[in-house]
N, C-alpha and C. Protein backbone atom coordinates (compact mmCIF):
# COMPACT_ATOMS: atom_id res chain seq x y z
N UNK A 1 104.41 103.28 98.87
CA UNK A 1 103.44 104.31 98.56
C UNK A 1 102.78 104.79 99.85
N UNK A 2 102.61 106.14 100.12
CA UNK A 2 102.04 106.35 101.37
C UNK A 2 100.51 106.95 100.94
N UNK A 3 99.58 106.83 102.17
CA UNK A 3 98.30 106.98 101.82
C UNK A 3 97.86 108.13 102.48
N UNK A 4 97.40 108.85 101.93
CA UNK A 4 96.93 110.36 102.35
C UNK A 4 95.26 110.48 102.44
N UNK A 5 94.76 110.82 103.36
CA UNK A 5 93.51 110.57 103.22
C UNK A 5 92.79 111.93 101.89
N UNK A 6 92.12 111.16 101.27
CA UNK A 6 91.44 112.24 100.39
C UNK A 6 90.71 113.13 100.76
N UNK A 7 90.35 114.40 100.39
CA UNK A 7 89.49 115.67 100.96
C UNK A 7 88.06 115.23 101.51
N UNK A 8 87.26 114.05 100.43
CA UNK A 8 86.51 113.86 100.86
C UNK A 8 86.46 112.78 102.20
N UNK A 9 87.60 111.90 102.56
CA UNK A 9 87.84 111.55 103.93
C UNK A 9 87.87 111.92 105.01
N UNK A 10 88.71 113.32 104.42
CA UNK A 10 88.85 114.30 105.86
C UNK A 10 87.45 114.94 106.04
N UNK A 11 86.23 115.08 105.12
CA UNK A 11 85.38 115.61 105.57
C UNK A 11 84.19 114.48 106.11
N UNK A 12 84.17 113.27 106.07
CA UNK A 12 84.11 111.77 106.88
C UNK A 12 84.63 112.04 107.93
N UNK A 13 85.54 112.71 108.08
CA UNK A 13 86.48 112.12 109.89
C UNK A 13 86.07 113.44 110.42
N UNK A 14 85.73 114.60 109.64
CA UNK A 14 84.95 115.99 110.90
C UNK A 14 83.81 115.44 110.94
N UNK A 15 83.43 114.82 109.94
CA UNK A 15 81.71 114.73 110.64
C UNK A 15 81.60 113.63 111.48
N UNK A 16 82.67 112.28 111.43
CA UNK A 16 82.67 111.65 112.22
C UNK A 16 82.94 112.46 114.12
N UNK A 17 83.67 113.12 113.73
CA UNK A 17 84.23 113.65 115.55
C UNK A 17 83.09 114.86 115.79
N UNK A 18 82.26 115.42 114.88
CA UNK A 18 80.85 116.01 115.15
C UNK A 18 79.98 115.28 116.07
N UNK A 19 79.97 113.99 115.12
CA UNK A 19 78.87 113.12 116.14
C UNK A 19 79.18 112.77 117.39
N UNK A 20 80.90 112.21 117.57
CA UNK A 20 81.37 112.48 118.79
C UNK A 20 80.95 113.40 119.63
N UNK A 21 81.43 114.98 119.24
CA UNK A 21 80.73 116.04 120.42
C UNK A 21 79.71 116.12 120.80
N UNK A 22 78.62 116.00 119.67
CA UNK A 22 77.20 116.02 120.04
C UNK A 22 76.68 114.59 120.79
N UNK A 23 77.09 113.66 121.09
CA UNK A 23 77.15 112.67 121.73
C UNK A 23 77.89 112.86 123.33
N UNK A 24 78.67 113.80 123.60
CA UNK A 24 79.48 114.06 124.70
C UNK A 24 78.41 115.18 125.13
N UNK A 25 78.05 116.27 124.26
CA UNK A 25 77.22 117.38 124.93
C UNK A 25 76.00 116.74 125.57
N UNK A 26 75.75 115.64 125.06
CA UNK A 26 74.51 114.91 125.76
C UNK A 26 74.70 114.15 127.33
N UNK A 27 76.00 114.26 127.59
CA UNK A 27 76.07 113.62 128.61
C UNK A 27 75.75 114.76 129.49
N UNK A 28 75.36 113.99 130.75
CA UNK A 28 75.44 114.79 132.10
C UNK A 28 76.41 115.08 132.47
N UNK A 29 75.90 116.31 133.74
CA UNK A 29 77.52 117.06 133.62
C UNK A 29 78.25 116.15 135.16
N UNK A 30 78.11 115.36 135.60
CA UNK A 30 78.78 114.15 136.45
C UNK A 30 79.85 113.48 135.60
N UNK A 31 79.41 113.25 134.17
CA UNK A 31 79.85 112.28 133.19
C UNK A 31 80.72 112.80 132.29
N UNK A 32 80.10 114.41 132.20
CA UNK A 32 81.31 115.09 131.37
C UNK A 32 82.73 115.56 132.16
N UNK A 33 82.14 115.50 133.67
CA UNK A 33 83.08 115.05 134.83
C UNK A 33 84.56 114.97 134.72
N UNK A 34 84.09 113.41 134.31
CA UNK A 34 84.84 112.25 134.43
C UNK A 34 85.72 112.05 132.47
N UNK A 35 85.34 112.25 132.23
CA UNK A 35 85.86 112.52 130.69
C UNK A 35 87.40 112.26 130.75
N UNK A 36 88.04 111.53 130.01
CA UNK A 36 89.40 111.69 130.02
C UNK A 36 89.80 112.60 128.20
N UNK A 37 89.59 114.08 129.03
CA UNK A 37 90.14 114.90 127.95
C UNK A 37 90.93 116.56 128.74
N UNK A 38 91.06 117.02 127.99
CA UNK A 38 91.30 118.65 128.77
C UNK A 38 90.09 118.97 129.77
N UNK A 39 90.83 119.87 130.32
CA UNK A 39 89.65 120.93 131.20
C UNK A 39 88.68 121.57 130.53
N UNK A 40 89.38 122.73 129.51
CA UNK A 40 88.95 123.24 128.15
C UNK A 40 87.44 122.76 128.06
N UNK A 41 88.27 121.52 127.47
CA UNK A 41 86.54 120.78 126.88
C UNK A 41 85.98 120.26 127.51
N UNK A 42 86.37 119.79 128.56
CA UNK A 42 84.96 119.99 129.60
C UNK A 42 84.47 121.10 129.82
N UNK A 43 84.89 122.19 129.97
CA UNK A 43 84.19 123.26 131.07
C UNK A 43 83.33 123.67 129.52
N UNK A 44 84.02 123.60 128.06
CA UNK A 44 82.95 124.03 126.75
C UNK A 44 81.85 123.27 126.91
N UNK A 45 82.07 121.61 127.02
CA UNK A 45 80.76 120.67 127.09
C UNK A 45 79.47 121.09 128.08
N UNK A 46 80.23 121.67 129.20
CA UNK A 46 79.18 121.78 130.43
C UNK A 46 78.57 123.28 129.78
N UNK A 47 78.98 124.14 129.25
CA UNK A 47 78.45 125.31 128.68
C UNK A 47 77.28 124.93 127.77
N UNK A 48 78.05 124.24 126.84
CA UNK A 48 76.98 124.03 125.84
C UNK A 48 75.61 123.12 126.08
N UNK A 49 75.91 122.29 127.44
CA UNK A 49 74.35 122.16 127.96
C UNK A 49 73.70 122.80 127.92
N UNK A 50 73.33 124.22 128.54
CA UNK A 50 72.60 124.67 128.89
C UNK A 50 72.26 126.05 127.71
N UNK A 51 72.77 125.49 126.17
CA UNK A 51 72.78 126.34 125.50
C UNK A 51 71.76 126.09 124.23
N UNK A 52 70.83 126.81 123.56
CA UNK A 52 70.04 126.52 122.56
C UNK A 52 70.69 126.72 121.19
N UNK A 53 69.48 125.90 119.97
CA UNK A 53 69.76 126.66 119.07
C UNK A 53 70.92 126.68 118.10
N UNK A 54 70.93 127.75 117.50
CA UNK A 54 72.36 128.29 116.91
C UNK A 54 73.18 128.07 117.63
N UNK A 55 73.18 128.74 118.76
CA UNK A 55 74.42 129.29 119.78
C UNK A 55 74.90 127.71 120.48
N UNK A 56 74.22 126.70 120.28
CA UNK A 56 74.57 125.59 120.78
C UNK A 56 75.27 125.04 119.09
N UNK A 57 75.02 124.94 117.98
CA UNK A 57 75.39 124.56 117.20
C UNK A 57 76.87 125.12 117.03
N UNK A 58 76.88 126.50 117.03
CA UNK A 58 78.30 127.08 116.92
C UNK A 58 79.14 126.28 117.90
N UNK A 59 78.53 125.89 119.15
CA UNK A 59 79.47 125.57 120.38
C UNK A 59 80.00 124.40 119.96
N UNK A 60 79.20 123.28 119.65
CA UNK A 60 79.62 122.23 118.69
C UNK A 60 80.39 122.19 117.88
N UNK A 61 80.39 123.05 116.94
CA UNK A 61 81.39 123.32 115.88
C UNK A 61 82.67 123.75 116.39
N UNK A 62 82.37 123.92 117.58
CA UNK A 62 83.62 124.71 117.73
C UNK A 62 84.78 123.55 118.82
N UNK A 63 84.24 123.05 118.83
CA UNK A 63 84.56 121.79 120.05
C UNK A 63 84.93 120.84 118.75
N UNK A 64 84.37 120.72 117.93
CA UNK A 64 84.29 119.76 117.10
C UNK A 64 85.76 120.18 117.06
N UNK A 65 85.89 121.61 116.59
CA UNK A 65 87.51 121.87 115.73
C UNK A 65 88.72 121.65 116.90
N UNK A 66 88.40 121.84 118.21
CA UNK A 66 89.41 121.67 118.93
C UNK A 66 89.93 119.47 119.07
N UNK A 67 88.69 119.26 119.17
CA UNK A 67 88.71 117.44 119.14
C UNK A 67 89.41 117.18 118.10
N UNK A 68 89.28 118.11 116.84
CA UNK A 68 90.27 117.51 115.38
C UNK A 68 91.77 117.66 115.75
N UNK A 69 91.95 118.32 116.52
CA UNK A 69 93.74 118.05 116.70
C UNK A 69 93.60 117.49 117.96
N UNK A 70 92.87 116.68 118.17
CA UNK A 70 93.45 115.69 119.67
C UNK A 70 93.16 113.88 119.06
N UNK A 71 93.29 113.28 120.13
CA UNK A 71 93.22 111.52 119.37
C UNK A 71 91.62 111.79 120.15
N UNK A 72 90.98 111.26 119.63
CA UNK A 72 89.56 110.97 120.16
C UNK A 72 89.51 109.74 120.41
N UNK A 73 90.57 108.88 120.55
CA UNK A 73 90.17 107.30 120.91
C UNK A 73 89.30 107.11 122.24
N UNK A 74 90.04 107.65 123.69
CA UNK A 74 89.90 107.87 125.05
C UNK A 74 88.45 108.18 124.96
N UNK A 75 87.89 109.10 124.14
CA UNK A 75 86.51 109.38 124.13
C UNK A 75 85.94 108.41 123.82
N UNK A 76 86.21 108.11 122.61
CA UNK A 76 85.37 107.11 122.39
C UNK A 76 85.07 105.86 123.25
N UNK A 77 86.04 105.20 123.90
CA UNK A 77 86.17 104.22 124.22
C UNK A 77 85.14 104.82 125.73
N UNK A 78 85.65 105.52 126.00
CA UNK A 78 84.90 106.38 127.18
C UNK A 78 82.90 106.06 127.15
N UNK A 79 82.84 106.79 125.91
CA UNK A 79 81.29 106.64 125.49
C UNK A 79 80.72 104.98 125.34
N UNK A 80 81.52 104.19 124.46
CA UNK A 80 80.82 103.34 124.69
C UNK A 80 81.25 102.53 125.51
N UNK A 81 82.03 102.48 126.53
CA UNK A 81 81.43 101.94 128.23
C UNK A 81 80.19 102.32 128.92
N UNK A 82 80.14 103.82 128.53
CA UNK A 82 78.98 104.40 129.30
C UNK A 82 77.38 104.51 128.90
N UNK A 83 77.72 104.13 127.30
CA UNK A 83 76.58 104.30 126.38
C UNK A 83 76.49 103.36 125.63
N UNK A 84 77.55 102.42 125.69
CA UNK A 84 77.54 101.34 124.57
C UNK A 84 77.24 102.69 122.90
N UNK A 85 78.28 102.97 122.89
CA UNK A 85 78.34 104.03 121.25
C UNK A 85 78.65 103.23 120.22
N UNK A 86 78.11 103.41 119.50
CA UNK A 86 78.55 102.94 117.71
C UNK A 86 79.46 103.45 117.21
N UNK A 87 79.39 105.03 117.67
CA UNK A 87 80.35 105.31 116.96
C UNK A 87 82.28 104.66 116.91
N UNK A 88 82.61 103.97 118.07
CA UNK A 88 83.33 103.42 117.76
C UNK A 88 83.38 102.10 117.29
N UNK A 89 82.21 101.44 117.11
CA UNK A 89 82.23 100.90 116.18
C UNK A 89 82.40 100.97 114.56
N UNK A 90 81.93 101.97 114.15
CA UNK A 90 81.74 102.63 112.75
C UNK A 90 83.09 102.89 112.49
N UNK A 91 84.19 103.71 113.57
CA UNK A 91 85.03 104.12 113.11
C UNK A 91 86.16 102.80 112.68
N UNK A 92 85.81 101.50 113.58
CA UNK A 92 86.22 100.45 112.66
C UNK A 92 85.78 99.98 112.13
N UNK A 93 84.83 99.89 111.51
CA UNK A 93 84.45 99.05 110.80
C UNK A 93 84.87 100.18 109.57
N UNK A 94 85.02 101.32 109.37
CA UNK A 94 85.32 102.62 108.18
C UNK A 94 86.93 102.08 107.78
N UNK A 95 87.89 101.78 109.16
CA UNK A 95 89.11 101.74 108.60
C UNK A 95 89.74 100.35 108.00
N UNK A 96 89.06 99.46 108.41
CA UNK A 96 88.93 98.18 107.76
C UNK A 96 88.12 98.57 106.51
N UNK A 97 87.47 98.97 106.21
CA UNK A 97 86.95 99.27 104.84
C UNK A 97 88.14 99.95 103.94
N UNK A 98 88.92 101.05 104.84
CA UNK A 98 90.18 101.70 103.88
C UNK A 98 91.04 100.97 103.54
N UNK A 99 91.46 99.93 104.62
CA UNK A 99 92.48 98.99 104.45
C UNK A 99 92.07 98.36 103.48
N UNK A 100 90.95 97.64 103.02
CA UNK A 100 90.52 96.86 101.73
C UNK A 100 90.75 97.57 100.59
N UNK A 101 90.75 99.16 100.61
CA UNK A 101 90.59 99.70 99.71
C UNK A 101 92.05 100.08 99.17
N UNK A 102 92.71 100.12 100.19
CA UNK A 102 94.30 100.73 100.16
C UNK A 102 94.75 98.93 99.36
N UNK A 103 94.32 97.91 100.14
CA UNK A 103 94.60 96.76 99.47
C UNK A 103 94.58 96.29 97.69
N UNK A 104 93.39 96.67 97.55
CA UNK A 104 92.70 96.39 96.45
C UNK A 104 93.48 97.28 95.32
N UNK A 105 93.67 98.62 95.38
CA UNK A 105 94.16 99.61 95.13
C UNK A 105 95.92 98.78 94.65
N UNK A 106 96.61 98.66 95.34
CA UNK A 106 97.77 98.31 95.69
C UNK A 106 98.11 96.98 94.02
N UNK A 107 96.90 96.37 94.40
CA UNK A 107 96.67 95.02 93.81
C UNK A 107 97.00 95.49 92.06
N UNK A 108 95.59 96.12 92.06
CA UNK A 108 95.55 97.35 90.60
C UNK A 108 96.90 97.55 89.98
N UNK A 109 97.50 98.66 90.95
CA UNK A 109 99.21 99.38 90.11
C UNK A 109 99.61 97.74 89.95
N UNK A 110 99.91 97.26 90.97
CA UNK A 110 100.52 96.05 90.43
C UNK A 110 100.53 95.51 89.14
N UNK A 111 99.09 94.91 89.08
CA UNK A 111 98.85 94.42 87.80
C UNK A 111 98.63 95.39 86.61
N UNK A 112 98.47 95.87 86.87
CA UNK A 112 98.63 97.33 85.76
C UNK A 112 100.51 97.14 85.29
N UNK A 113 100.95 97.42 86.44
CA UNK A 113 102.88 97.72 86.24
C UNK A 113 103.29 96.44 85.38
N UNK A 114 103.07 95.40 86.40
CA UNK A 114 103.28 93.83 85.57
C UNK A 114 102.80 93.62 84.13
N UNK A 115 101.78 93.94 83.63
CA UNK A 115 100.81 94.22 82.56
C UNK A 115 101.91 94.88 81.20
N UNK A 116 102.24 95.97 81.90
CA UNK A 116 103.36 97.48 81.29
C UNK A 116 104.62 96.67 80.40
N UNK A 117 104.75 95.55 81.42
CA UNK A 117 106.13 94.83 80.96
C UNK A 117 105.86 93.61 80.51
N UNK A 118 104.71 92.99 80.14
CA UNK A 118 104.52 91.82 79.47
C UNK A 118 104.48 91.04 80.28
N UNK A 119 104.06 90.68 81.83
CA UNK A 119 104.34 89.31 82.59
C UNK A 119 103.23 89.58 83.39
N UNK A 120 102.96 88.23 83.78
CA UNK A 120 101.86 87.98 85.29
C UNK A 120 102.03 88.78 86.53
N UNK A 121 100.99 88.88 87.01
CA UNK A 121 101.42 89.29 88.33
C UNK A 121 101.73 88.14 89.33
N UNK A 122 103.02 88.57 90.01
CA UNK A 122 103.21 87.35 91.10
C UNK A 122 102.29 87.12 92.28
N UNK A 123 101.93 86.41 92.59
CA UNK A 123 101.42 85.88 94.25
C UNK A 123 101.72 86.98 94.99
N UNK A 124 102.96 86.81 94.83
CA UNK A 124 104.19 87.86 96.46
C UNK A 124 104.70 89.12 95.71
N UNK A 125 103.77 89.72 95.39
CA UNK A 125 104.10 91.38 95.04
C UNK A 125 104.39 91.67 96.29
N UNK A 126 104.99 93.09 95.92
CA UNK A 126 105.14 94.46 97.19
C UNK A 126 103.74 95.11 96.87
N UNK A 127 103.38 95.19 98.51
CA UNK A 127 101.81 95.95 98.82
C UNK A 127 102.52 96.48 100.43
N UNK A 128 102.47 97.85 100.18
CA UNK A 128 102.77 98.68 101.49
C UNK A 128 101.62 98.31 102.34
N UNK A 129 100.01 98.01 101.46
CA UNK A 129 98.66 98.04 102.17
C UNK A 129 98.28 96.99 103.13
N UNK A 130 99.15 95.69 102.36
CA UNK A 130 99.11 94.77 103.02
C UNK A 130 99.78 94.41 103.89
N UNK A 131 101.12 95.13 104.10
CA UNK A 131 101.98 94.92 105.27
C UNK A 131 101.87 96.04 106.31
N UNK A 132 101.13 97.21 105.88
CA UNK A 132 100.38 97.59 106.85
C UNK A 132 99.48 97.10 107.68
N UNK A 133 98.67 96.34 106.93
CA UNK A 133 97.20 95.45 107.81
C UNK A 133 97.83 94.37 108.52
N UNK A 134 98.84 93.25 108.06
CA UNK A 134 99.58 92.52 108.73
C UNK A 134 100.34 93.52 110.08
N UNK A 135 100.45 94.38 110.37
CA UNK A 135 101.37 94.82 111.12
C UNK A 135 100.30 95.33 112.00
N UNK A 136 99.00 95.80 111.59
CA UNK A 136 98.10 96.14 112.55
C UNK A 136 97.15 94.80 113.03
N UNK A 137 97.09 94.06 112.23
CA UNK A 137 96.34 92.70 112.74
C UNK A 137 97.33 91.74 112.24
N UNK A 138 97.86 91.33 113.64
CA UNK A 138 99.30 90.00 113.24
C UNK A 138 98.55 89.18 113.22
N UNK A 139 97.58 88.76 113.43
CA UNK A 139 97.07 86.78 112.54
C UNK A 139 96.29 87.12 111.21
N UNK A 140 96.69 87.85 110.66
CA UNK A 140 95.77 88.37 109.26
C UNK A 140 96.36 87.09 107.82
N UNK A 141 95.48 86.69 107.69
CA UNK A 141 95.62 85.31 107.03
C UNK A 141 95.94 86.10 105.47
N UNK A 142 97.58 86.85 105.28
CA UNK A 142 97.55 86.98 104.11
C UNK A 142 97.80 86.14 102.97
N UNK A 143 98.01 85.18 103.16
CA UNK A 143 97.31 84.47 101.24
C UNK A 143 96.21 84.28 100.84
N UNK A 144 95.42 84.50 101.81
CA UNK A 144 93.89 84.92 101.04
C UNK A 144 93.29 85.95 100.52
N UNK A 145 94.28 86.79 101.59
CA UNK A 145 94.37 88.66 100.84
C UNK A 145 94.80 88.48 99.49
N UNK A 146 96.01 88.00 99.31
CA UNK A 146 96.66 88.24 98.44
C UNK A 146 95.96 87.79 96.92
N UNK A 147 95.03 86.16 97.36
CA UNK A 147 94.45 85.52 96.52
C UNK A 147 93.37 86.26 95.68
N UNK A 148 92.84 86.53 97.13
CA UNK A 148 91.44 87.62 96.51
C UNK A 148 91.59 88.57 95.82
N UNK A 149 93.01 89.47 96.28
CA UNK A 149 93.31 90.27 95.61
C UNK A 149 93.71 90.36 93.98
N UNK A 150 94.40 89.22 94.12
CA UNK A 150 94.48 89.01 92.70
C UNK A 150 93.55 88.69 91.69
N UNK A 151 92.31 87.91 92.13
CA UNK A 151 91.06 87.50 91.76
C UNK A 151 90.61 89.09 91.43
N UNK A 152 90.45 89.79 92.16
CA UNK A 152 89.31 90.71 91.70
C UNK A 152 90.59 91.58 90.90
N UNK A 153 91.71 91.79 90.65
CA UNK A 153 92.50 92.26 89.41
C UNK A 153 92.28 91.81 88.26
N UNK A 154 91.41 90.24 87.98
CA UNK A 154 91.74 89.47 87.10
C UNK A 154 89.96 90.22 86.85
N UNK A 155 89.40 90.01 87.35
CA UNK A 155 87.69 89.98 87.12
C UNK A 155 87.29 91.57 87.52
N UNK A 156 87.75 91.96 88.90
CA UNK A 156 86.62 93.18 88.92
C UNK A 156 85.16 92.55 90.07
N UNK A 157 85.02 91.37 90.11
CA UNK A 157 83.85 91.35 90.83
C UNK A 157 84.03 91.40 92.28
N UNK A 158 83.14 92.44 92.77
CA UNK A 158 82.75 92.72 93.89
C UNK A 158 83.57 91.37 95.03
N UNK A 159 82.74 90.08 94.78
CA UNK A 159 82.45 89.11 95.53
C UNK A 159 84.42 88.94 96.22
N UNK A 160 85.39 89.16 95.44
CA UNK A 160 86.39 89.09 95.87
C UNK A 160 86.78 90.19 97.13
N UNK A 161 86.30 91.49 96.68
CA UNK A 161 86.89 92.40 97.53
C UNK A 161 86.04 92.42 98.87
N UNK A 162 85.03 91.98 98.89
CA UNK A 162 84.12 91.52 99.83
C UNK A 162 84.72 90.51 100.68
N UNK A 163 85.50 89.82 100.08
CA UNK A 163 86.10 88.45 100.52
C UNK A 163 87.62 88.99 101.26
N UNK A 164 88.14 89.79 100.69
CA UNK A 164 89.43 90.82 101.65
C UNK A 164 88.56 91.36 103.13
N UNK A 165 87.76 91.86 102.61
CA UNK A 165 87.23 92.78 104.04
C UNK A 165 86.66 91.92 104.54
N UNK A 166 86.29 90.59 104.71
CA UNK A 166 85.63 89.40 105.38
C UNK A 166 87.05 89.34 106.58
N UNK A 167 87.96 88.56 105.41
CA UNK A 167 89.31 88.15 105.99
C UNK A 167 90.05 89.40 107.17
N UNK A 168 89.79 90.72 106.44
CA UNK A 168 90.20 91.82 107.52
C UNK A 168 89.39 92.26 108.56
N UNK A 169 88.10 91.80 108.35
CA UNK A 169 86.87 91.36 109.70
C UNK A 169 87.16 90.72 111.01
N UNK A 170 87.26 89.60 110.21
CA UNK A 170 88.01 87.93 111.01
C UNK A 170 89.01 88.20 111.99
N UNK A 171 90.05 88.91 111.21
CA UNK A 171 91.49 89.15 112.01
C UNK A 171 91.24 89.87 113.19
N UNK A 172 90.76 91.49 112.72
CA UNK A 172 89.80 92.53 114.05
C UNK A 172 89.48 91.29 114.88
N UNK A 173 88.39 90.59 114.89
CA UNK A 173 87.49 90.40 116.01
C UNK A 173 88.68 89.35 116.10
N UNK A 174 89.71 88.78 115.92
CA UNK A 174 90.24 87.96 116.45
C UNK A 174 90.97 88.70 117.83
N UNK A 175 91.77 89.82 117.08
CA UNK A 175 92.67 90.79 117.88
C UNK A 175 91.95 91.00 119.16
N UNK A 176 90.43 91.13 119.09
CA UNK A 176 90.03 92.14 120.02
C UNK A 176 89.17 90.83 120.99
N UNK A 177 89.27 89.76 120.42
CA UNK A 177 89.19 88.78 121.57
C UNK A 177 90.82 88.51 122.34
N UNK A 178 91.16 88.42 121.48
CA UNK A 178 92.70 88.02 122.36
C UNK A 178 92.73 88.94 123.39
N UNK A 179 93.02 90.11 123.17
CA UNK A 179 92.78 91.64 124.42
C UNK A 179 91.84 91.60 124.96
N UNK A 180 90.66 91.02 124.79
CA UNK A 180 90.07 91.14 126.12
C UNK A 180 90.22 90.13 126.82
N UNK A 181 90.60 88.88 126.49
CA UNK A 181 90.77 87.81 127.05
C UNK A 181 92.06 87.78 128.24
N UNK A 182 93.57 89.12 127.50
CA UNK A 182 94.61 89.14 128.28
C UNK A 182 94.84 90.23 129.77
């Protein structure tokens, strides 16, 4: 099953790369410098310094739309060296939230399908969601995914799916010690 972000996601990820620009227009223009992006958007950023108002809001918006077809990682990572930013924090801690959700989701048809035909759901279903997250975090302790997952198919309570995004927590900050460590 492939996952498409929903309308209201995509309007999460402009307003997410909004806060981006307006976070970049704040920099000095030494800093917007140094930016690892186009010329373009630098020479827009250094404009929109010195711009009020509306006419600064449009400029934003308009930067905003060019940043939506580029990777904004470089930025980000950019900002919080220089600013210590949240925002890349948020933006993981948002996709670890999808992954739970793409998980959880996954779990559902399952037991729903299994349900259809009279039998249990197995342990070791097919979950595209979960061999996605395994493939983006290789020490991701899936039989506890899988456990939880099945738990909150059976019940519904919160406390399980809470318990996926713990486990897909864990793995992140594992990943991102290993890399900084190498």
């Amino acid at each position: 099953m492939e996952y498409r972000p929903s309308r209201s996601e995509k309007k999460r990820q402009a307003k997410r790369v909004e806060q981006l620009t307006k976070e970049l227009v704040s920099l000095s223009l030494s800093e917007i410098k140094k930016l690892p992006c186009d010329e373009e958007i630098k020479e827009l950023l250094q404009e929109t310094a010195g711009l009020k108002s509306g006419a600064r809001k449009r400029q934003i918006k308009f930067i905003t739309k060019l940043l939506r077809k580029q990777e904004t990682s470089p930025l980000l990572q950019f900002l919080s060296e220089k600013k210590g930013s949240r925002l890349e924090k948020n933006k993981n801690f948002q996709e670890l939230e999808r992954l739970r959700d793409d998980i959880v989701t996954d779990a559902i048809q399952a037991a729903l399908l299994a349900e259809s035909v009279d039998e249990q759901l197995d342990s070791k279903w097919s979950s595209p969601a979960i061999d996605a997250a395994k493939k983006r975090l290789p020490n991701l302790d899936e039989t506890t995914i899988r456990t939880s997952a099945l738990r909150f198919t059976r019940t519904r309570k919160l406390t399980h799916s809470r318990e996926i995004f713990r486990t897909l927590k864990a793995a992140a900050e594992q990943l991102r010690f290993q890399t900084k460590l190498s």
